[in-house]
Protein backbone atom coordinates (compact mmCIF):
# COMPACT_ATOMS: atom_id res chain seq x y z
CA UNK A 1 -143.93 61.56 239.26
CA UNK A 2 -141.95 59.90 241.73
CA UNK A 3 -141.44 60.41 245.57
CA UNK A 4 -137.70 61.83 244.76
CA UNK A 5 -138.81 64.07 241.93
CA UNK A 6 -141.72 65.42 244.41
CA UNK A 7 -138.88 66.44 247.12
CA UNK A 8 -137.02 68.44 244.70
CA UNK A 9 -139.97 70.24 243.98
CA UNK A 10 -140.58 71.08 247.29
CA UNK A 11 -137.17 71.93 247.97
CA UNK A 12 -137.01 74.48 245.06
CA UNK A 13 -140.13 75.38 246.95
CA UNK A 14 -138.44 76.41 250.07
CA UNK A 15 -135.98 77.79 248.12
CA UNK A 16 -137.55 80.49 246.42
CA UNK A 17 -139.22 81.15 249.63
CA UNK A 18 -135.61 81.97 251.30
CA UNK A 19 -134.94 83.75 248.11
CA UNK A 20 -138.12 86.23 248.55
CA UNK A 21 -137.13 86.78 252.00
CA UNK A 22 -133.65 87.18 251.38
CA UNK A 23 -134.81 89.86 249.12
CA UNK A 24 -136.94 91.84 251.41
CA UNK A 25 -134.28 91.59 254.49
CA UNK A 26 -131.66 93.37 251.65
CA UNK A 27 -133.98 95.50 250.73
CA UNK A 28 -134.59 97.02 254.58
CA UNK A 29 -130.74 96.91 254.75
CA UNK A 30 -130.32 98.91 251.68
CA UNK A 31 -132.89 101.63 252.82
CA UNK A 32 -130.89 101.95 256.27
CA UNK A 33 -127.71 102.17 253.78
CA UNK A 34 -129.56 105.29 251.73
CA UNK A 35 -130.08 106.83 255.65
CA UNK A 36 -126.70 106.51 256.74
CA UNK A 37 -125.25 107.99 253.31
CA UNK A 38 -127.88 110.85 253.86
CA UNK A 39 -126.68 111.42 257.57
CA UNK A 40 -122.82 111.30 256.55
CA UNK A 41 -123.83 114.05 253.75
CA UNK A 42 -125.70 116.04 256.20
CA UNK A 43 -122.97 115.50 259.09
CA UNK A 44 -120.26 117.09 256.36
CA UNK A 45 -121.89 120.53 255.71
CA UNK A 46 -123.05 121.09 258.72
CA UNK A 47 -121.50 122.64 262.43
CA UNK A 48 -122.96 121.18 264.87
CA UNK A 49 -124.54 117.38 264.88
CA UNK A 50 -127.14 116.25 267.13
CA UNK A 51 -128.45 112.54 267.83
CA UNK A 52 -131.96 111.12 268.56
CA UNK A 53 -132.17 109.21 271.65
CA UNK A 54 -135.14 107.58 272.17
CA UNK A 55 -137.39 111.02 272.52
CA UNK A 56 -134.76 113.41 272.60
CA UNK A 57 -132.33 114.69 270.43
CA UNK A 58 -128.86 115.67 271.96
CA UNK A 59 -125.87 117.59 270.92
CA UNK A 60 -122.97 115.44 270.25
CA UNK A 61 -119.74 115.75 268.85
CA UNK A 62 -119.23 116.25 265.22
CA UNK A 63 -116.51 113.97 264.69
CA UNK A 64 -117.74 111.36 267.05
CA UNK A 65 -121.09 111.11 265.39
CA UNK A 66 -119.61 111.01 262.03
CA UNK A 67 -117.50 108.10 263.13
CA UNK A 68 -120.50 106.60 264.60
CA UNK A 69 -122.38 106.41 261.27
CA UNK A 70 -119.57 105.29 259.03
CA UNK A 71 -119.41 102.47 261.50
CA UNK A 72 -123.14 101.50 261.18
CA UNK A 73 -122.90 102.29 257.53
CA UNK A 74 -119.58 99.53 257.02
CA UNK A 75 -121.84 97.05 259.20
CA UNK A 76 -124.62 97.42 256.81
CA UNK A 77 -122.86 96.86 253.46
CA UNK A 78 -121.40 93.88 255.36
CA UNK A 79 -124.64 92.36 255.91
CA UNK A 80 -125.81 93.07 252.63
CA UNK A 81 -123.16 91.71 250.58
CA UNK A 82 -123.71 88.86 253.20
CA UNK A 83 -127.31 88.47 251.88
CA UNK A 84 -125.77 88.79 248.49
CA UNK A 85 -123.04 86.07 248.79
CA UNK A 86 -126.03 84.00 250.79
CA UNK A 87 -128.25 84.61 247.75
CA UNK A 88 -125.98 83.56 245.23
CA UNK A 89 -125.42 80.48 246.71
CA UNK A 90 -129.18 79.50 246.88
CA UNK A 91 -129.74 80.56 243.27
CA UNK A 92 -127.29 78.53 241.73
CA UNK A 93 -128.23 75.19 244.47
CA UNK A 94 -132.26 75.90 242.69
CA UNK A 95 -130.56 76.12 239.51
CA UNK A 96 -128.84 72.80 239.36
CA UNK A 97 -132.01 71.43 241.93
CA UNK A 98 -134.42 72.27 238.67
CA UNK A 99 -132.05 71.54 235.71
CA UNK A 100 -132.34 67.96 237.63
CA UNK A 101 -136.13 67.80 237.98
CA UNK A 102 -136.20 68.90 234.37
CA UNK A 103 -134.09 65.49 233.40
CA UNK A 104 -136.11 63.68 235.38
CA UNK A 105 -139.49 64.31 234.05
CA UNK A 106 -138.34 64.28 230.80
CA UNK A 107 -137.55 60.88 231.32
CA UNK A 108 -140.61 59.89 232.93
CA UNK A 109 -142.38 61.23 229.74
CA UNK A 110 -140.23 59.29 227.59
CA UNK A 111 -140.57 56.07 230.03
């Protein structure tokens, strides 16, 4: 196998490590998503909202905290179709990086 063929391999390498962390980072960002949705259910059928601050919880106003959390919640499907479109994008790179490897070593075996 040649020098070139060896670097794609490690690229694809490094690839499918960003892929597996891509994967875990969307993962924590979808279990904050599943929080928010629970808050913003909680916040509707309820009268009076309260926030944790650091050891505390306060009272705070309804509307205002339900604002809050739709906020956070848009920022967090932001980032994860961000990991999404970010994934995509290395998938199809490792793809076309192995479909190229594969022509290559077939050759070498037919060389």
């Amino acid at each position: 196998m040649n020098a070139e063929t060896q670097n794609k391999i490690n690229q694809l390498s490094l690839m499918e490590q960003n892929l597996q962390n891509f994967a875990m980072q969307k993962q924590h960002f979808q279990a904050q998503l599943m929080e928010f949705e629970s808050a913003e259910n909680e916040l509707k059928d309820s009268k009076e909202a309260f926030k944790i601050i650091g050891n505390i919880m306060v009272s705070r106003d309804k509307a205002e905290l339900q604002k809050e959390v739709a906020e956070k919640k848009e920022l967090i499907q932001k980032r994860i179709e961000s990991f999404e479109k970010q994934e995509g994008k290395i998938k199809e790179k490792a793809e076309a990086l192995q479909k190229e490897v594969l022509d290559e070593m077939k050759k070498s075996e037919k060389a």
